[in-house]
N, C-alpha and C. Protein backbone atom coordinates (compact mmCIF):
# COMPACT_ATOMS: atom_id res chain seq x y z
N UNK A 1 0.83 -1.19 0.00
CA UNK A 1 0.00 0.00 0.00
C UNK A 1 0.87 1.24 0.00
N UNK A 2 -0.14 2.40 -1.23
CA UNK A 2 1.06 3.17 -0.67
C UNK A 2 0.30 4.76 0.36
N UNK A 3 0.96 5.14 1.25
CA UNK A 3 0.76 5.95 1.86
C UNK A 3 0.33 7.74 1.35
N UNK A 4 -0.88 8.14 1.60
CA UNK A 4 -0.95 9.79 0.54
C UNK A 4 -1.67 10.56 1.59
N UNK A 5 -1.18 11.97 1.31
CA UNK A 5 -1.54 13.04 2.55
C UNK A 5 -1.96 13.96 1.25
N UNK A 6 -3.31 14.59 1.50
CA UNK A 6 -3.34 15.53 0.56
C UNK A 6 -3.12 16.87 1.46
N UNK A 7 -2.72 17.89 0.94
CA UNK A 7 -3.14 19.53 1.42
C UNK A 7 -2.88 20.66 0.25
N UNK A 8 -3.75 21.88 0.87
CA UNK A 8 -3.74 22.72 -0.21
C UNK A 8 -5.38 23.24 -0.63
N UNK A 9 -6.25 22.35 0.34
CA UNK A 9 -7.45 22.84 0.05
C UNK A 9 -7.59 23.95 0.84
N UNK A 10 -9.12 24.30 0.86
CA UNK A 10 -9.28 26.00 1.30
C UNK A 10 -10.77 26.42 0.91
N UNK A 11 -10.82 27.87 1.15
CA UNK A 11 -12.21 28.71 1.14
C UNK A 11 -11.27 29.96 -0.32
N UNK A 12 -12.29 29.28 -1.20
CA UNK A 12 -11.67 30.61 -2.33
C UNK A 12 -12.69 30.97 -2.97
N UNK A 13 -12.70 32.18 -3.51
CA UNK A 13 -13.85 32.72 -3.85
C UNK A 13 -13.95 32.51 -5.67
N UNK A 14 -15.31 32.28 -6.10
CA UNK A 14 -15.35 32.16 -7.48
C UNK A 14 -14.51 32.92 -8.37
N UNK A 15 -13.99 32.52 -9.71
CA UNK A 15 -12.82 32.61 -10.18
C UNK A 15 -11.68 32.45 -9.76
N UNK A 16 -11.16 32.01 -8.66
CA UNK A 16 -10.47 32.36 -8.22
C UNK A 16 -9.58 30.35 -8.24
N UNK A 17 -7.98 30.34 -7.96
CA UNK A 17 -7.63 29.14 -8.14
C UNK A 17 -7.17 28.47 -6.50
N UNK A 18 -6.72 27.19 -6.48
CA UNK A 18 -6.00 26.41 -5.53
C UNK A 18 -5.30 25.96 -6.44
N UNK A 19 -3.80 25.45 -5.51
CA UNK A 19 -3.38 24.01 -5.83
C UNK A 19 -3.30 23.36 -5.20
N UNK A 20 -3.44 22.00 -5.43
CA UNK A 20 -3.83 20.90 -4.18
C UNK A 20 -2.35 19.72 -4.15
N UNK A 21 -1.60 19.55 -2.88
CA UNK A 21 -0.76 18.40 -3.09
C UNK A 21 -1.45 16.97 -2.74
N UNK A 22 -0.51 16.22 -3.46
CA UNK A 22 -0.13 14.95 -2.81
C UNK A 22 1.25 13.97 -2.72
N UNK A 23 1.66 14.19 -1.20
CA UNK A 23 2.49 13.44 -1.01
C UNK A 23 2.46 12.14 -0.67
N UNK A 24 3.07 11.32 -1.23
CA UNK A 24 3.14 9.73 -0.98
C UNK A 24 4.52 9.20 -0.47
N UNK A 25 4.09 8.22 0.11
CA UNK A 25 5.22 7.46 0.85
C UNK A 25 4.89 5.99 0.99
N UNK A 26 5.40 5.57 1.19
CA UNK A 26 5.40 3.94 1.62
C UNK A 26 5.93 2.31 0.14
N UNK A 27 5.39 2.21 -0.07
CA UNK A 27 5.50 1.12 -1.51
C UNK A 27 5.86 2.71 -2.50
N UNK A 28 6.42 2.53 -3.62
CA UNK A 28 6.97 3.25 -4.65
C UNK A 28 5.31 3.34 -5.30
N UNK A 29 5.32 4.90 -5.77
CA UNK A 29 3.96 5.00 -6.60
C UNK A 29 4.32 5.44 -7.67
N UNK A 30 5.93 5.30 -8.47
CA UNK A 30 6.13 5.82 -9.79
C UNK A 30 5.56 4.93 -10.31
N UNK A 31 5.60 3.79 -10.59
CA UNK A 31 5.14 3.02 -11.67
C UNK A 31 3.23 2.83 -11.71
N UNK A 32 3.02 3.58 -10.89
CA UNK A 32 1.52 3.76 -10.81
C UNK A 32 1.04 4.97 -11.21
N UNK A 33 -0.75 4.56 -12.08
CA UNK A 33 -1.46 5.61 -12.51
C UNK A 33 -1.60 6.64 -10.90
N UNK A 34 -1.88 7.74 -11.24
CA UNK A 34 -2.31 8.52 -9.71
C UNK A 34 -3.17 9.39 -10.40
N UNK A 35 -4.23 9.13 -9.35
CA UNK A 35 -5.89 10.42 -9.89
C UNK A 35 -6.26 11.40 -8.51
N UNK A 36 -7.18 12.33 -9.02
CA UNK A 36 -7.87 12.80 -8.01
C UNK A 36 -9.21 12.80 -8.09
N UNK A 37 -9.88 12.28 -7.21
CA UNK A 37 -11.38 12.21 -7.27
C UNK A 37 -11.66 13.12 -6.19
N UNK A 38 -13.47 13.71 -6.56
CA UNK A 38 -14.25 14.24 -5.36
C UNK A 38 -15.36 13.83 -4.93
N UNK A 39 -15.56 14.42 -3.72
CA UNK A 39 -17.30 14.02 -2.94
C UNK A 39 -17.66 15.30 -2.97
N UNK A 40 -19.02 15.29 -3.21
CA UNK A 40 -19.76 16.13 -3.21
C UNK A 40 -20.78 16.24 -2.00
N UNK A 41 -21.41 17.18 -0.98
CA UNK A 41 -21.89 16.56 0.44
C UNK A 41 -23.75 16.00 -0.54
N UNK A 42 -23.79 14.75 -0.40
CA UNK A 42 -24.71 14.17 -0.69
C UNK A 42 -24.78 13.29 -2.13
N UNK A 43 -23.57 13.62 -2.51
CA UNK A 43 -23.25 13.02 -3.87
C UNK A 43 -21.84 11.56 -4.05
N UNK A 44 -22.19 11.13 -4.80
CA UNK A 44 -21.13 9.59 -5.20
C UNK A 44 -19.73 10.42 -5.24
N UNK A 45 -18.74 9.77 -5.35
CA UNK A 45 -17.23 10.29 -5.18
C UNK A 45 -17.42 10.06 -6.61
N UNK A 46 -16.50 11.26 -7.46
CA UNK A 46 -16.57 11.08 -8.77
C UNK A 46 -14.87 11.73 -9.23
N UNK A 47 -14.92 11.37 -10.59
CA UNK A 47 -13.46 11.04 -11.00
C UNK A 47 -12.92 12.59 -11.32
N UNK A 48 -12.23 12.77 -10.95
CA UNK A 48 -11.94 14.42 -11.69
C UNK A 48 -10.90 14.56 -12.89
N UNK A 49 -9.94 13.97 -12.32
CA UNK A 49 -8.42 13.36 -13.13
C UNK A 49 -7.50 12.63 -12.93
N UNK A 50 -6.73 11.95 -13.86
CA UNK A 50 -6.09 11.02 -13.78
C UNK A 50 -4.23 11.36 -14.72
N UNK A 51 -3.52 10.75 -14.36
CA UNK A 51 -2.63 10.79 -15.24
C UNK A 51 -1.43 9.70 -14.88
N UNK A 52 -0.75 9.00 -15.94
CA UNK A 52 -0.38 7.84 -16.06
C UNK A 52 1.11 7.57 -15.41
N UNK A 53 1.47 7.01 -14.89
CA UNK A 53 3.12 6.66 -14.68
C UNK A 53 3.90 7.46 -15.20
N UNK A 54 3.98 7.55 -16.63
CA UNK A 54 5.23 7.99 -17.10
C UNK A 54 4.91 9.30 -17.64
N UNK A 55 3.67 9.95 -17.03
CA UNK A 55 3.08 11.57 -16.49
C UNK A 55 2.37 11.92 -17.81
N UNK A 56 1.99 11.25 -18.63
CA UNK A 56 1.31 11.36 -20.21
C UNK A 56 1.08 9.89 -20.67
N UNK A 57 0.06 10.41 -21.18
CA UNK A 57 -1.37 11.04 -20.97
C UNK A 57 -2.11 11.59 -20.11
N UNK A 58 -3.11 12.51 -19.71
CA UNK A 58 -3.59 12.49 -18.73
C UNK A 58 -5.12 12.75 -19.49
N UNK A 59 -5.91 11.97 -17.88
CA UNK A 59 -7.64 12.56 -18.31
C UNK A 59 -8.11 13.84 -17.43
N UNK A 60 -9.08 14.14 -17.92
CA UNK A 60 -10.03 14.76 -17.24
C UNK A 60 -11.44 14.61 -17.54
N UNK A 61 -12.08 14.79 -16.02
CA UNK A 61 -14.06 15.31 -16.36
C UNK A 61 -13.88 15.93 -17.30
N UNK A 62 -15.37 15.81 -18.17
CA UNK A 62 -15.94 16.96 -18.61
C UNK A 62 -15.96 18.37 -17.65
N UNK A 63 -16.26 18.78 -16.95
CA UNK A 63 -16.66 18.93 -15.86
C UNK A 63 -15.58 20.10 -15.48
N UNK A 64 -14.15 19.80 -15.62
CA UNK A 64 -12.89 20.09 -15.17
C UNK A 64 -12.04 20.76 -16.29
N UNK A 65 -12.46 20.20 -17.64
CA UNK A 65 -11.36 19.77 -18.69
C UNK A 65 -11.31 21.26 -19.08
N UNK A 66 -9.93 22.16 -19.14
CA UNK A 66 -9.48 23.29 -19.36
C UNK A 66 -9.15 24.25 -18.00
N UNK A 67 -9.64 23.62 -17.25
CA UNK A 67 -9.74 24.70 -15.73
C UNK A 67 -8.70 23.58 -14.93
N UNK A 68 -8.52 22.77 -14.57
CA UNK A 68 -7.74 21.91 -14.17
C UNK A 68 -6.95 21.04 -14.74
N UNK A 69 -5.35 21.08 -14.34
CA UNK A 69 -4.41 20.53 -14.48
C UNK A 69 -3.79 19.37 -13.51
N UNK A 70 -3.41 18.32 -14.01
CA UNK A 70 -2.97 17.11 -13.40
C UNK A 70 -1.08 17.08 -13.67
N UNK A 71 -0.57 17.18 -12.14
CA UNK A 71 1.05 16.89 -13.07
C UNK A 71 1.19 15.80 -11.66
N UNK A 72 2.58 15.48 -11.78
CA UNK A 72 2.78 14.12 -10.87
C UNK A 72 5.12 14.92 -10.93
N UNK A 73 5.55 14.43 -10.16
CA UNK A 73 6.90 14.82 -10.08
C UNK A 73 6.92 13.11 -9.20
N UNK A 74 7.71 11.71 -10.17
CA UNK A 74 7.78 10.59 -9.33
C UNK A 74 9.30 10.65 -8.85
N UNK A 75 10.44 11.85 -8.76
CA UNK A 75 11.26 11.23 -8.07
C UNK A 75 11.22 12.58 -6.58
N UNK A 76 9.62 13.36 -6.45
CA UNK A 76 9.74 13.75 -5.42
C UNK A 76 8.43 13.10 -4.56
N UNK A 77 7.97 11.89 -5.31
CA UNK A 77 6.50 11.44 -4.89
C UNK A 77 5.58 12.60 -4.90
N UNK A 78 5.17 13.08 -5.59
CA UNK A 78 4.27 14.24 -5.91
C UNK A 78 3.48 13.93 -6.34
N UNK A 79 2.17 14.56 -6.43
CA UNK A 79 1.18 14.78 -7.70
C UNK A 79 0.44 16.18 -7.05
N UNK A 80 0.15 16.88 -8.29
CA UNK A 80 -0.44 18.21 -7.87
C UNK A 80 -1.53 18.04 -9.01
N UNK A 81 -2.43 19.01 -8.13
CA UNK A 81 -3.90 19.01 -8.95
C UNK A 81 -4.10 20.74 -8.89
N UNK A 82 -3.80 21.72 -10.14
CA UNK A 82 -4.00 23.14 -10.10
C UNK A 82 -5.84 23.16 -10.71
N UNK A 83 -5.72 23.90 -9.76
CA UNK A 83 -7.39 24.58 -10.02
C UNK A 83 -7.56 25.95 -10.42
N UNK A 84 -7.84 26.11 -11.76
CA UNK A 84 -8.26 27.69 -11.89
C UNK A 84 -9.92 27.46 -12.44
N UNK A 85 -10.22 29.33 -12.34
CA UNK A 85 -11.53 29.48 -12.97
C UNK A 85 -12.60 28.30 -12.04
N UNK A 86 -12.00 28.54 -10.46
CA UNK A 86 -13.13 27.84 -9.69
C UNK A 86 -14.42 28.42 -9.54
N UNK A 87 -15.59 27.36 -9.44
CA UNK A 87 -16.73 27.69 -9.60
C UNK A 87 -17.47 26.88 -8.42
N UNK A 88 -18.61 27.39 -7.82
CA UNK A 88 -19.30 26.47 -6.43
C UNK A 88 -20.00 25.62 -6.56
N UNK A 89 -19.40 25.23 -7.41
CA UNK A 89 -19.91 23.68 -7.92
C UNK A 89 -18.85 22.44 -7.93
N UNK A 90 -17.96 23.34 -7.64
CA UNK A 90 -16.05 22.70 -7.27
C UNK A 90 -16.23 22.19 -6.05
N UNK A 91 -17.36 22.78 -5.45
CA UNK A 91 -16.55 22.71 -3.57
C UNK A 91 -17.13 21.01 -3.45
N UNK A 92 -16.07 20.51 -2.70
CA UNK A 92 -15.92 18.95 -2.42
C UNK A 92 -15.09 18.66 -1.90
N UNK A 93 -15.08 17.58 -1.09
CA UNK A 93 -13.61 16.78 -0.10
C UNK A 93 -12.89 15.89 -1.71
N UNK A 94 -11.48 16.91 -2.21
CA UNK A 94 -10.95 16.25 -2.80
C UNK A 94 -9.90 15.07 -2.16
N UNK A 95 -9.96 13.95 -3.21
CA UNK A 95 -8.95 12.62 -2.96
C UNK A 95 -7.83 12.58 -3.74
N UNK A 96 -6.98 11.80 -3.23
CA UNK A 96 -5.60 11.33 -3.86
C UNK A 96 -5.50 10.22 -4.06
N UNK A 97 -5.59 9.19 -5.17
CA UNK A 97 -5.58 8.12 -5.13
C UNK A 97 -4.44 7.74 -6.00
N UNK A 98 -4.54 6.27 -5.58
CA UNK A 98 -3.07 5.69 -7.05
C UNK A 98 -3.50 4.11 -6.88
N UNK A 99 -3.71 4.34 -8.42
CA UNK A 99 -4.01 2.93 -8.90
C UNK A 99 -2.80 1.45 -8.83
N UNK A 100 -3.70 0.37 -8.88
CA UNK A 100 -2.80 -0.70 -8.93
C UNK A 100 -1.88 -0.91 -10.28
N UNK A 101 -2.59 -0.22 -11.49
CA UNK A 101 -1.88 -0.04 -12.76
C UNK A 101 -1.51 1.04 -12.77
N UNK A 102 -0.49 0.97 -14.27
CA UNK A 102 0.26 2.10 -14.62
C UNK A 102 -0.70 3.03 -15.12
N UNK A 103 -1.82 3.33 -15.61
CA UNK A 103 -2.16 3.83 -16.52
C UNK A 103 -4.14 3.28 -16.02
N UNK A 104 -4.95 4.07 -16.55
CA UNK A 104 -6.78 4.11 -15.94
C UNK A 104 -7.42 5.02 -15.23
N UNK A 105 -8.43 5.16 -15.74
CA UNK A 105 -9.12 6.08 -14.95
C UNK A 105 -10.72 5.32 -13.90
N UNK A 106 -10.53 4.06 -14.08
CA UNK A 106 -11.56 3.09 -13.35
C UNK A 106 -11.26 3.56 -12.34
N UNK A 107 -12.87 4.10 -11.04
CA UNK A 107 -12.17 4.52 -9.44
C UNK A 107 -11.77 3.01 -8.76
N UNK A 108 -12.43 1.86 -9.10
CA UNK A 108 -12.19 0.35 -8.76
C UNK A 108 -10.43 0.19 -8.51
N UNK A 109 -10.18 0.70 -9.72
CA UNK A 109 -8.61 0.26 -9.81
C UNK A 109 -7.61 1.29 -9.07
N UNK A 110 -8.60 2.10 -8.28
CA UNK A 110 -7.23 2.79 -7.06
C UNK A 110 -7.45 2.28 -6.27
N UNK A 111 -6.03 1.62 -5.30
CA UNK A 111 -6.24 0.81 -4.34
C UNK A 111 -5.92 1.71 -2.76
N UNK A 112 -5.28 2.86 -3.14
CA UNK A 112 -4.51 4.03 -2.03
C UNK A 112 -5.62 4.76 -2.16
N UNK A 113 -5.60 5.23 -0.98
CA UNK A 113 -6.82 6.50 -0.75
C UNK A 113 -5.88 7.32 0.42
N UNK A 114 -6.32 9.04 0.07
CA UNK A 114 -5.84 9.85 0.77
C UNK A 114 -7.12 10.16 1.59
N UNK A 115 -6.37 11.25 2.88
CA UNK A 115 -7.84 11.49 3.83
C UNK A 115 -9.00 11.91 3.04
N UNK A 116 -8.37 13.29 2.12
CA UNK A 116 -9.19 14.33 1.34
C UNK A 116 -8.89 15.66 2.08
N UNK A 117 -9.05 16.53 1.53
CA UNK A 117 -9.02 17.56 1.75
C UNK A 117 -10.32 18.81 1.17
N UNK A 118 -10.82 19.33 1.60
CA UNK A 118 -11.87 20.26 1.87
C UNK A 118 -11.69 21.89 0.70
N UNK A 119 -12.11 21.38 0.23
CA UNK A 119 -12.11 22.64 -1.12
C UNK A 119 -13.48 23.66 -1.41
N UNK A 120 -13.78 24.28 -0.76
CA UNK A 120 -14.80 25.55 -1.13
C UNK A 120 -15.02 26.66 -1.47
N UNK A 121 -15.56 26.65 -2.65
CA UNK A 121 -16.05 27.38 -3.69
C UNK A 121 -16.98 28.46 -3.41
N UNK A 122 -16.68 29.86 -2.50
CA UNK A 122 -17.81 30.44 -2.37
C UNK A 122 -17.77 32.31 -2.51
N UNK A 123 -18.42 32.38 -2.43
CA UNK A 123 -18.44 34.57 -2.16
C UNK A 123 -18.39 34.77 -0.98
């Protein structure tokens, strides 16, 4: 298993950006896909982005795609999730996950879960 701490969430006001970390430790997570998913309060955890081992390709939501960026740094165990052009429809306990493969965006196939961290979107 490997070990992930997210931080970097917050109270930001529409338009306005975060960036969110994740540090990992424990089992090596270079050779693994790493995503970030969210909860919504009353809603399913849903996929936001993903990006692969060897840091390309990456996905995104609909949802996300142009306003958020996915990068990963594997010889500092990193992955960062930049948020611009936030909207309050953003706000959610974001996750850090990392899949058992190199490469997917299935939430099944992350086996690491971070606490989450608290991201809100408001005036």
């Amino acid at each position: 298993q490997v070990q992930l701490v997210e931080s970097g969430g917050g109270l930001v006001q529409p338009g306005g950006s975060l960036r969110l970390s994740c540090a990992a430790s424990g089992r090596p997570s270079s050779r693994r896909a790493m995503g970030w998913f969210r909860q919504a309060p009353g809603k399913e955890r849903e996929f936001v982005a993903a990006i692969t081992w060897i840091a390309s390709p990456t996905y995104y939501s609909d949802s996300v795609k142009g306003r958020f960026t996915i990068s990963r740094d594997n010889a500092k165990n990193t992955l960062w999730l930049q948020m611009n052009s936030l909207k309050p429809e953003d706000t959610a306990v974001y996750y850090c996950a990392a899949s058992r493969f190199p490469s997917g965006i299935n939430q099944p196939d992350f086996e690491s879960w971070g606490q989450g961290t608290q991201v809100t979107v408001s005036s």
